[in-house]
C-alpha atoms as a PDB file:
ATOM      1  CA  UNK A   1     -15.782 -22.496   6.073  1.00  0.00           C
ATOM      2  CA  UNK A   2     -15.562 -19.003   5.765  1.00  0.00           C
ATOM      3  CA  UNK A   3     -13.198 -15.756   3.684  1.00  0.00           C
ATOM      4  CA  UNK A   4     -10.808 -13.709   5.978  1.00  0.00           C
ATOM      5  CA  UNK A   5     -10.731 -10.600   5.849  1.00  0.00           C
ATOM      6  CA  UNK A   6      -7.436  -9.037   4.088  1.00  0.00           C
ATOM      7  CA  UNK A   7      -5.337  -5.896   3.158  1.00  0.00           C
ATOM      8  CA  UNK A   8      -3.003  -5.618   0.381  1.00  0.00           C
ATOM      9  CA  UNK A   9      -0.694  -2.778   0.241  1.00  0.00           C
ATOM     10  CA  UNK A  10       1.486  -1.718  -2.770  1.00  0.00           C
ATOM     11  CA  UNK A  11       4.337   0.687  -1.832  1.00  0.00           C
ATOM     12  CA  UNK A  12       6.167   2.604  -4.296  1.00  0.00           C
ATOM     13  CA  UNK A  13       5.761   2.059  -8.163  1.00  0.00           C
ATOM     14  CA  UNK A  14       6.314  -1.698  -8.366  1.00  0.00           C
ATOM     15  CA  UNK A  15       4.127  -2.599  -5.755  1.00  0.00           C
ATOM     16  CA  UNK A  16       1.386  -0.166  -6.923  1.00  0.00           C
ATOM     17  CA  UNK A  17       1.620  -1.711 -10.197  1.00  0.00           C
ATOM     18  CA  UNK A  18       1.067  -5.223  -8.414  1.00  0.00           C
ATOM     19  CA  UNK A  19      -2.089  -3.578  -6.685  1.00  0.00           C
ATOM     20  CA  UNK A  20      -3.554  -2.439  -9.952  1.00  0.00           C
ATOM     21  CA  UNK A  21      -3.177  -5.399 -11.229  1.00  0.00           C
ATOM     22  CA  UNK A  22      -4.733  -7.502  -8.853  1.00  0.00           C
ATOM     23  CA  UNK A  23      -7.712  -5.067  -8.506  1.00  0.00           C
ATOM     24  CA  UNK A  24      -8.264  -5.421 -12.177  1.00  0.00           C
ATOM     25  CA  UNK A  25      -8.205  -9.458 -12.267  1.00  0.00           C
ATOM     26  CA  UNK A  26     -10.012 -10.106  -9.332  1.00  0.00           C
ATOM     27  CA  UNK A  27     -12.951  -7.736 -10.664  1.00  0.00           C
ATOM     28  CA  UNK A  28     -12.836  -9.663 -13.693  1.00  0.00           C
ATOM     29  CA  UNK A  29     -13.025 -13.056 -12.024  1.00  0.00           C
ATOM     30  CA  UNK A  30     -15.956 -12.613  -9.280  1.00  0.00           C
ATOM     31  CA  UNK A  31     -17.662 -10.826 -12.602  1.00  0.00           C
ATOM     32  CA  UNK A  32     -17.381 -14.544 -14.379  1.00  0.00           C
ATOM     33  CA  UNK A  33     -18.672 -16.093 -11.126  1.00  0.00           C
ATOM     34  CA  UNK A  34     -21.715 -13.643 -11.497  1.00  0.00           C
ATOM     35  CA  UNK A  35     -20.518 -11.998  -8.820  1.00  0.00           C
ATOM     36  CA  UNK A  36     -21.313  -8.049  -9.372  1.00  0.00           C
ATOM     37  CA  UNK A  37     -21.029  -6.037  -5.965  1.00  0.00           C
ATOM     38  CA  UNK A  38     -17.649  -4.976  -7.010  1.00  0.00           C
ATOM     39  CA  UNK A  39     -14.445  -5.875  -4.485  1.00  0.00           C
ATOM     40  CA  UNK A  40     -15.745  -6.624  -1.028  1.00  0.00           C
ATOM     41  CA  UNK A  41     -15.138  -3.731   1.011  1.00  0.00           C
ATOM     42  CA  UNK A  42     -13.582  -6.556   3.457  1.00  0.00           C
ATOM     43  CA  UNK A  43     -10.428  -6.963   1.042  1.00  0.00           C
ATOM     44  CA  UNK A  44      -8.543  -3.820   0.877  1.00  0.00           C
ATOM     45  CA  UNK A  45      -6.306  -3.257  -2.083  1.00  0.00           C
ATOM     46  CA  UNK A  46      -3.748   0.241  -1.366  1.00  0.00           C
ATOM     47  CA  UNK A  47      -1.340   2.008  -3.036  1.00  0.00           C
ATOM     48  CA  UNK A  48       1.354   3.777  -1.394  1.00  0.00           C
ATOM     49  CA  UNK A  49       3.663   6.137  -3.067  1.00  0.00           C
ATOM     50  CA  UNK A  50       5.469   9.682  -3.036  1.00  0.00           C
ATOM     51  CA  UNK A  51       3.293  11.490  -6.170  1.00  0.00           C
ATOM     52  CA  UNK A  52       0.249  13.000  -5.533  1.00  0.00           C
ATOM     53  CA  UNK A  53      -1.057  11.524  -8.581  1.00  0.00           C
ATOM     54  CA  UNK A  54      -0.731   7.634  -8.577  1.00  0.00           C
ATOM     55  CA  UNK A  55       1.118   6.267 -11.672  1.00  0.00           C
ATOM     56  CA  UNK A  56      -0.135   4.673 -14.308  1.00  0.00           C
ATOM     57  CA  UNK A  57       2.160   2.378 -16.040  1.00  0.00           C
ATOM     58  CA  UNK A  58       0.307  -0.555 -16.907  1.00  0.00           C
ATOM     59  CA  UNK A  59      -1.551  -0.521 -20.586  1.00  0.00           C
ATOM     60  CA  UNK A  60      -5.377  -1.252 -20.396  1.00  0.00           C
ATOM     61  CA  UNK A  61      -5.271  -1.533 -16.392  1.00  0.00           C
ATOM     62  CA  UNK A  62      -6.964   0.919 -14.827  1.00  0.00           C
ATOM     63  CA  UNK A  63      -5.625   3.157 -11.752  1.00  0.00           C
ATOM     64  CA  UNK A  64      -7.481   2.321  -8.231  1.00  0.00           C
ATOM     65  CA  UNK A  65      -9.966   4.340  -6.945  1.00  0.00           C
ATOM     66  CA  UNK A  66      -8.700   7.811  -5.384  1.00  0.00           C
ATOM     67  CA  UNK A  67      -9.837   6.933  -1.754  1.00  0.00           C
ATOM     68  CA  UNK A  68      -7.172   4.091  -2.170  1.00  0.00           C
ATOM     69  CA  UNK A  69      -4.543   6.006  -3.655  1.00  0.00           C
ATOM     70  CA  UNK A  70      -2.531   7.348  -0.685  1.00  0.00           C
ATOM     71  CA  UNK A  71       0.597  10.229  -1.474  1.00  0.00           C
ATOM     72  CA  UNK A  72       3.098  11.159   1.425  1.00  0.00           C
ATOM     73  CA  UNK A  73       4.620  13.598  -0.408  1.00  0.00           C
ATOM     74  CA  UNK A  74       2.058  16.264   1.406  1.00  0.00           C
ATOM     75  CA  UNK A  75       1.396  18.070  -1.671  1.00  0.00           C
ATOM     76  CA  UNK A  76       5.086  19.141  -1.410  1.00  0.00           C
ATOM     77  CA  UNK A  77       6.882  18.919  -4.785  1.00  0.00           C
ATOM     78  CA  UNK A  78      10.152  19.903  -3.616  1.00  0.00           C
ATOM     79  CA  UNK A  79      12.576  17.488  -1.088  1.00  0.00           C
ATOM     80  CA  UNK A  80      14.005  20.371   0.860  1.00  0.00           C
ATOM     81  CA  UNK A  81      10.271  21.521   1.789  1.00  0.00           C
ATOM     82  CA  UNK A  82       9.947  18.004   3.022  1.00  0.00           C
ATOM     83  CA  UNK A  83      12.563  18.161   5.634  1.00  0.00           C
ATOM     84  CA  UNK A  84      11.232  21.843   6.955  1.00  0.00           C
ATOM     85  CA  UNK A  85       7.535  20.437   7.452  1.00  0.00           C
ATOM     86  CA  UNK A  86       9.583  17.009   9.131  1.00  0.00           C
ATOM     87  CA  UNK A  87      11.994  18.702  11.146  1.00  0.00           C
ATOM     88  CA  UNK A  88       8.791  21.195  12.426  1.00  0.00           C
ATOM     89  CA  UNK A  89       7.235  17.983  12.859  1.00  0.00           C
ATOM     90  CA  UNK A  90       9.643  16.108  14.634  1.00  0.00           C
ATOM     91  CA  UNK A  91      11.097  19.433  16.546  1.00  0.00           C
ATOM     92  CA  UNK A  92      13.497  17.913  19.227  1.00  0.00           C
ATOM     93  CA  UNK A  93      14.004  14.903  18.045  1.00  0.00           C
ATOM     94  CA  UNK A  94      16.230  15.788  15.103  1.00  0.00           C
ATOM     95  CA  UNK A  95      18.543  13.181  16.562  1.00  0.00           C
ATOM     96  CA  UNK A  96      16.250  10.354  14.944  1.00  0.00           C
ATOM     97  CA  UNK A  97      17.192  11.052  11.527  1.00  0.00           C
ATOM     98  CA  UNK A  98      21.061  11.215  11.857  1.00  0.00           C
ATOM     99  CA  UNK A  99      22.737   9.008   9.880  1.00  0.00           C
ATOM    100  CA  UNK A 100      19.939   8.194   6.872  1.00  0.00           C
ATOM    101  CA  UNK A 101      18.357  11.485   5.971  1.00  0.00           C
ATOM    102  CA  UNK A 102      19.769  13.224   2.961  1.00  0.00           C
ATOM    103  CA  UNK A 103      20.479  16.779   3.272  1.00  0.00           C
ATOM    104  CA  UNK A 104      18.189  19.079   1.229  1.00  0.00           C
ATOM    105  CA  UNK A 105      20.671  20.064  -0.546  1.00  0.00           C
ATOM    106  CA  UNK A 106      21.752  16.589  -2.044  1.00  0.00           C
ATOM    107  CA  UNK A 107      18.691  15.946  -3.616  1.00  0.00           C
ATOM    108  CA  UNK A 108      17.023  17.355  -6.550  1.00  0.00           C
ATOM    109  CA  UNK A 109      14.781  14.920  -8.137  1.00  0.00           C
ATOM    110  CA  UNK A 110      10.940  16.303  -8.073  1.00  0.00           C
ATOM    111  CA  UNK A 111       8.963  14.418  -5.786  1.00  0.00           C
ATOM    112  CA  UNK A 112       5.921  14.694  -8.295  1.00  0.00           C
ATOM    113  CA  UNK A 113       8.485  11.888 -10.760  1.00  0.00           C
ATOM    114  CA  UNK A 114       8.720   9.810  -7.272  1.00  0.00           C
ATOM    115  CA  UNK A 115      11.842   9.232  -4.654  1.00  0.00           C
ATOM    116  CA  UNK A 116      14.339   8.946  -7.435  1.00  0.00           C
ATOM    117  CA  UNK A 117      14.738   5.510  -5.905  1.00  0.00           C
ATOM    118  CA  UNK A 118      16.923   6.813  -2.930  1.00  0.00           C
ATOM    119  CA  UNK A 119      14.899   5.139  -0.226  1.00  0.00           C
ATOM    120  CA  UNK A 120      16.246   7.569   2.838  1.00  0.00           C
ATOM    121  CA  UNK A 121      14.046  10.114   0.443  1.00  0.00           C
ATOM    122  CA  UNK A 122      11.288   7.215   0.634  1.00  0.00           C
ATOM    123  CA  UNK A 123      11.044   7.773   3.973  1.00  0.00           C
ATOM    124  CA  UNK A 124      11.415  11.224   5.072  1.00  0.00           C
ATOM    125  CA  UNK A 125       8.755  11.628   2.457  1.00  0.00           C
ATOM    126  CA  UNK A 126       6.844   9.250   4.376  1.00  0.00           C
ATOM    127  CA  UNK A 127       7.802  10.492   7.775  1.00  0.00           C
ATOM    128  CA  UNK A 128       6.456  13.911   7.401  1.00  0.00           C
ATOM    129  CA  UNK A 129       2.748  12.873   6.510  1.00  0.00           C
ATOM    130  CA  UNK A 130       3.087  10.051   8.948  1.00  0.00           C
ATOM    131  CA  UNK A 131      -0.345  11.439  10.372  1.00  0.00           C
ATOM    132  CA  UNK A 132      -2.089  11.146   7.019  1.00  0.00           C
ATOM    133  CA  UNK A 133      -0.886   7.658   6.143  1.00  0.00           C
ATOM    134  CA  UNK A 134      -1.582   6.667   9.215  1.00  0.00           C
ATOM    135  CA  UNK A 135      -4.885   7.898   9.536  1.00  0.00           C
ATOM    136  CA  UNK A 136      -5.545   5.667   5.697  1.00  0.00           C
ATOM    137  CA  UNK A 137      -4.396   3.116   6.782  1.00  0.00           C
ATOM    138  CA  UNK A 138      -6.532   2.810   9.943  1.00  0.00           C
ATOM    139  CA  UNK A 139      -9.474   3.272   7.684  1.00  0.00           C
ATOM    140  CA  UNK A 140      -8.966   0.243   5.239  1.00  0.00           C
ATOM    141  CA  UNK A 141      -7.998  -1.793   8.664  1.00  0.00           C
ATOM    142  CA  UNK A 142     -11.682  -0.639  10.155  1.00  0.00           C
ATOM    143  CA  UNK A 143     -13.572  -1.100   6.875  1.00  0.00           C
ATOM    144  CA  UNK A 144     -12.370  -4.453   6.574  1.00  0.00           C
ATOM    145  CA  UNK A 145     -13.462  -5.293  10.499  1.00  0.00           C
ATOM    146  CA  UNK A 146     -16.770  -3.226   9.862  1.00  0.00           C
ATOM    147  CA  UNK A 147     -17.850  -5.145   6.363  1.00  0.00           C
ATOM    148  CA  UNK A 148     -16.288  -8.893   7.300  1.00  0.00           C
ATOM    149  CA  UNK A 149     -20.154  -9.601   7.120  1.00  0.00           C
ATOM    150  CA  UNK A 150     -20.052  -9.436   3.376  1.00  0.00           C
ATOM    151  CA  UNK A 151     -17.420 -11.880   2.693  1.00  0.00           C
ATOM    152  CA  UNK A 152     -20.325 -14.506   3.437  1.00  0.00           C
ATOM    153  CA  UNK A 153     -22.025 -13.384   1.126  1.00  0.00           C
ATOM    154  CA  UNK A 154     -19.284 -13.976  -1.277  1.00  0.00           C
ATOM    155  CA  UNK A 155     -18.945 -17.060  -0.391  1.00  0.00           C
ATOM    156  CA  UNK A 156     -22.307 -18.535  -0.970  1.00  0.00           C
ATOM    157  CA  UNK A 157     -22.486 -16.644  -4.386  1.00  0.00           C
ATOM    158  CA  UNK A 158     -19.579 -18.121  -5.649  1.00  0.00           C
ATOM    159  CA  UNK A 159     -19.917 -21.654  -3.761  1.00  0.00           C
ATOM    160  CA  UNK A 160     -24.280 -22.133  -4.385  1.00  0.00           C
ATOM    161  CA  UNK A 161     -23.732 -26.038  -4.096  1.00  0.00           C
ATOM    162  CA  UNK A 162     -21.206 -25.983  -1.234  1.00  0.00           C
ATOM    163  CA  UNK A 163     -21.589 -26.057   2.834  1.00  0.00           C
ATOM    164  CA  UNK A 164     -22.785 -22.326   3.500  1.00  0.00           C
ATOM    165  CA  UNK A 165     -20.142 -20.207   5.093  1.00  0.00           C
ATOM    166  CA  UNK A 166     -20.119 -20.676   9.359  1.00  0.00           C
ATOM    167  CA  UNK A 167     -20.791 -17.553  11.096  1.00  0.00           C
ATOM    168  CA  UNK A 168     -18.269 -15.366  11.408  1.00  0.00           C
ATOM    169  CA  UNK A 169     -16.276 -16.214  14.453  1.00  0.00           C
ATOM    170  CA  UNK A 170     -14.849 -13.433  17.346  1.00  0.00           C
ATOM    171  CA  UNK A 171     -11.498 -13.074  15.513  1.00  0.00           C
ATOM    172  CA  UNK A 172     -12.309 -11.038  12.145  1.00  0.00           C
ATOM    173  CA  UNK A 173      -8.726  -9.425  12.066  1.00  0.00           C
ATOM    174  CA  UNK A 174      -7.074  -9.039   8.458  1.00  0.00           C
ATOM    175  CA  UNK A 175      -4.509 -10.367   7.299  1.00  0.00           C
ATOM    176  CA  UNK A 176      -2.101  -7.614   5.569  1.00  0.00           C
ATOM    177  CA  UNK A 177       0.425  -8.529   2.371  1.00  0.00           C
ATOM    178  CA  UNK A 178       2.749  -5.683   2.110  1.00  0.00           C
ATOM    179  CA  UNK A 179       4.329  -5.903  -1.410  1.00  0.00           C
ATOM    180  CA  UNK A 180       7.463  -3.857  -2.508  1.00  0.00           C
ATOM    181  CA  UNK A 181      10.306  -3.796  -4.632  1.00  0.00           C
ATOM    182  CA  UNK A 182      13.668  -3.276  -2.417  1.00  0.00           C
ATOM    183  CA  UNK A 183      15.448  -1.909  -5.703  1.00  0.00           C
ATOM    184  CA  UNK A 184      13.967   1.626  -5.687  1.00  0.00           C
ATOM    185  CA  UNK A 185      13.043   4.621  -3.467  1.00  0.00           C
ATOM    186  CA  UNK A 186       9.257   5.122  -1.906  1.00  0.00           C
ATOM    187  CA  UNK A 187       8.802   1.021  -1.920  1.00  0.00           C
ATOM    188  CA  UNK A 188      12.248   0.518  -0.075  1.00  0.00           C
ATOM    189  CA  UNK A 189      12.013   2.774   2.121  1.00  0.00           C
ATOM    190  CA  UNK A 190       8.594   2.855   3.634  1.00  0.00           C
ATOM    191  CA  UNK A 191       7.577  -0.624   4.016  1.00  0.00           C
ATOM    192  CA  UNK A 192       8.614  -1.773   7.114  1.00  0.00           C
ATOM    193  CA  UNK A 193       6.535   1.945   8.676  1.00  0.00           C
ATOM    194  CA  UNK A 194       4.003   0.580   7.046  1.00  0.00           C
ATOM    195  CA  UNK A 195       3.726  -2.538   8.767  1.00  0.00           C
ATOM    196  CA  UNK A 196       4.817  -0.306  11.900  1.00  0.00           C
ATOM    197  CA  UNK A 197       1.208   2.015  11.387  1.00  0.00           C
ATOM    198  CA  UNK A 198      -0.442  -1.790  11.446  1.00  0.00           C
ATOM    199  CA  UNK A 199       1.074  -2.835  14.610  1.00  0.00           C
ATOM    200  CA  UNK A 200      -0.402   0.484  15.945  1.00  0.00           C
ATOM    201  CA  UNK A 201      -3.595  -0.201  15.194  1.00  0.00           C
ATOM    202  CA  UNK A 202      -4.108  -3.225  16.680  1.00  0.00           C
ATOM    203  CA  UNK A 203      -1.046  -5.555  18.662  1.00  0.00           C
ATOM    204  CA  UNK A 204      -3.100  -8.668  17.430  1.00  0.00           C
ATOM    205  CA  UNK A 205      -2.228  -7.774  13.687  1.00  0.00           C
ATOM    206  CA  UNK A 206       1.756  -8.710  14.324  1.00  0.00           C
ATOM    207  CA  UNK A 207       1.405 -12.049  13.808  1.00  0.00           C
ATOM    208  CA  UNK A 208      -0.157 -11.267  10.622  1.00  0.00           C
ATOM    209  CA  UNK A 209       1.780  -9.662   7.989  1.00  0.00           C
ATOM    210  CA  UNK A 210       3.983 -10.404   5.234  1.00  0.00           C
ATOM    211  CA  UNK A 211       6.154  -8.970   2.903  1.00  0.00           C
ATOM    212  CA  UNK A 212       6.087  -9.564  -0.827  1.00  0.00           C
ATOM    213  CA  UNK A 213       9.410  -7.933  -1.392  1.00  0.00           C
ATOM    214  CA  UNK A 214      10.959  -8.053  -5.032  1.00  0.00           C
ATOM    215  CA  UNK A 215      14.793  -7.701  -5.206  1.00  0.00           C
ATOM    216  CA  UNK A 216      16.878  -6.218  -7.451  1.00  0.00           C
ATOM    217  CA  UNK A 217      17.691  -9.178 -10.144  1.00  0.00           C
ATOM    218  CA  UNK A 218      13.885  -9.211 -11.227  1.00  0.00           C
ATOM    219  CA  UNK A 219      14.843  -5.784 -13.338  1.00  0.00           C
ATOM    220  CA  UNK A 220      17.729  -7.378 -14.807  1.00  0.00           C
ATOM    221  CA  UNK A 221      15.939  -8.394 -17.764  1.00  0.00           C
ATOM    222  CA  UNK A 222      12.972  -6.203 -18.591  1.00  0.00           C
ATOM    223  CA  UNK A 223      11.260  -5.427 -21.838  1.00  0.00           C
ATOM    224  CA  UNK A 224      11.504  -1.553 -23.422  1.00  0.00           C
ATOM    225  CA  UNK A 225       8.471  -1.057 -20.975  1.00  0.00           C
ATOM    226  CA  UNK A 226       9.746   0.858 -17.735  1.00  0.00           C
ATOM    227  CA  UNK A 227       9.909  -0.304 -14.019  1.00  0.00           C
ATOM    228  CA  UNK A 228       8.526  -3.997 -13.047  1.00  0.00           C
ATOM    229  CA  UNK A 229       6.014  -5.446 -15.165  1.00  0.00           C
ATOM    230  CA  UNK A 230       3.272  -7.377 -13.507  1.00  0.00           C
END
């Protein structure tokens, strides 16, 4: 028996609420099982959203680590500098974006307070630092092939009386839960790219992705709190 290696990815606010979440209790549980290397480097656990500083909405859970925080926003704060710096970009293909993408002058919401859940702003956001997300997200796919090793090692901590863990076999590819509310802006409208920039890294990953995708009824009842509580 052996662990796989995995990804997790929240996009937008709700699903980076879900990641901080799940970072939190699974430190606290391989810390009762005396585990304490931290996360294995072979489960990734991502946040994806439009601010350049991740959100924080969850009392007493921490934010993740900055090198899993990933903004698309560019360090633009403004939408209508977003479309120059996509349509420079994307020069000559302008005819990809007709029909969805706002015009500039439509929207006004700062991008540092998110997509103002319009998820064509989502993902023009996300189209014009398609390089940089991309490039993230290629990273946490190679540091989970490059530290599958230590999930072995996890194993026979938390298992000491069981069957050690088999060698690791030929096939150490992730498997990648993208999780997302389809009620709001970044989420909605970036995480079917995302899976896209997973497909690109490897063809073999296709097969392995799912969507944890929240509709629109689970905010019907909230508490005074804001957005989707874990």
């Amino acid at each position: 028996m052996s662990m796989k290696p995995m990804i997790i990815v929240g996009c937008g606010g709700s699903g980076g609420k879900i990641v901080q979440l799940l970072r939190r209790e699974l430190e606290l549980q391989l810390r009762r099982k005396g585990w304490t290397e931290g996360i294995p480097k072979a489960w990734q656990l991502v946040y994806v959203d439009t601010p350049s500083t991740q959100e924080q909405g969850i009392p007493g859970v921490p934010t993740v680590p900055l090198r899993d925080y990933i903004s698309v926003s560019g360090g633009f704060d403004l939408y209508s500098d977003v479309i120059t710096s996509l349509f420079n970009s994307y020069a000559g293909m302008e005819d990809r974006f007709s029909g969805w993408l706002p015009e500039k002058e439509g929207v006004t919401v700062p991008l540092t307070d998110g997509a103002g859940q319009m998820r064509a702003v989502g993902r023009a956001t996300a189209f014009s630092s398609m390089g940089h997300l991309g490039q993230r997200l290629q990273a946490a796919y190679e540091a989970t092939i490059t530290n599958s090793a230590e999930l072995a090692q996890l194993y026979n901590a938390l298992y000491p009386g069981a069957e050690p863990a088999s060698s690791l076999s030929a096939d150490q590819n992730p498997y990648i839960f993208v999780v997302s509310s389809l009620a709001g802006g970044t989420g909605a409208g970036i995480f079917m790219d995302v899976c896209d920039v997973f497909r690109a890294c490897d063809d073999d990953l296709s097969n392995r992705i799912s969507g944890v995708l929240f509709s629109a009824e689970v905010f019907a009842n909230l508490s005074n709190e804001s957005g989707l509580q874990p």
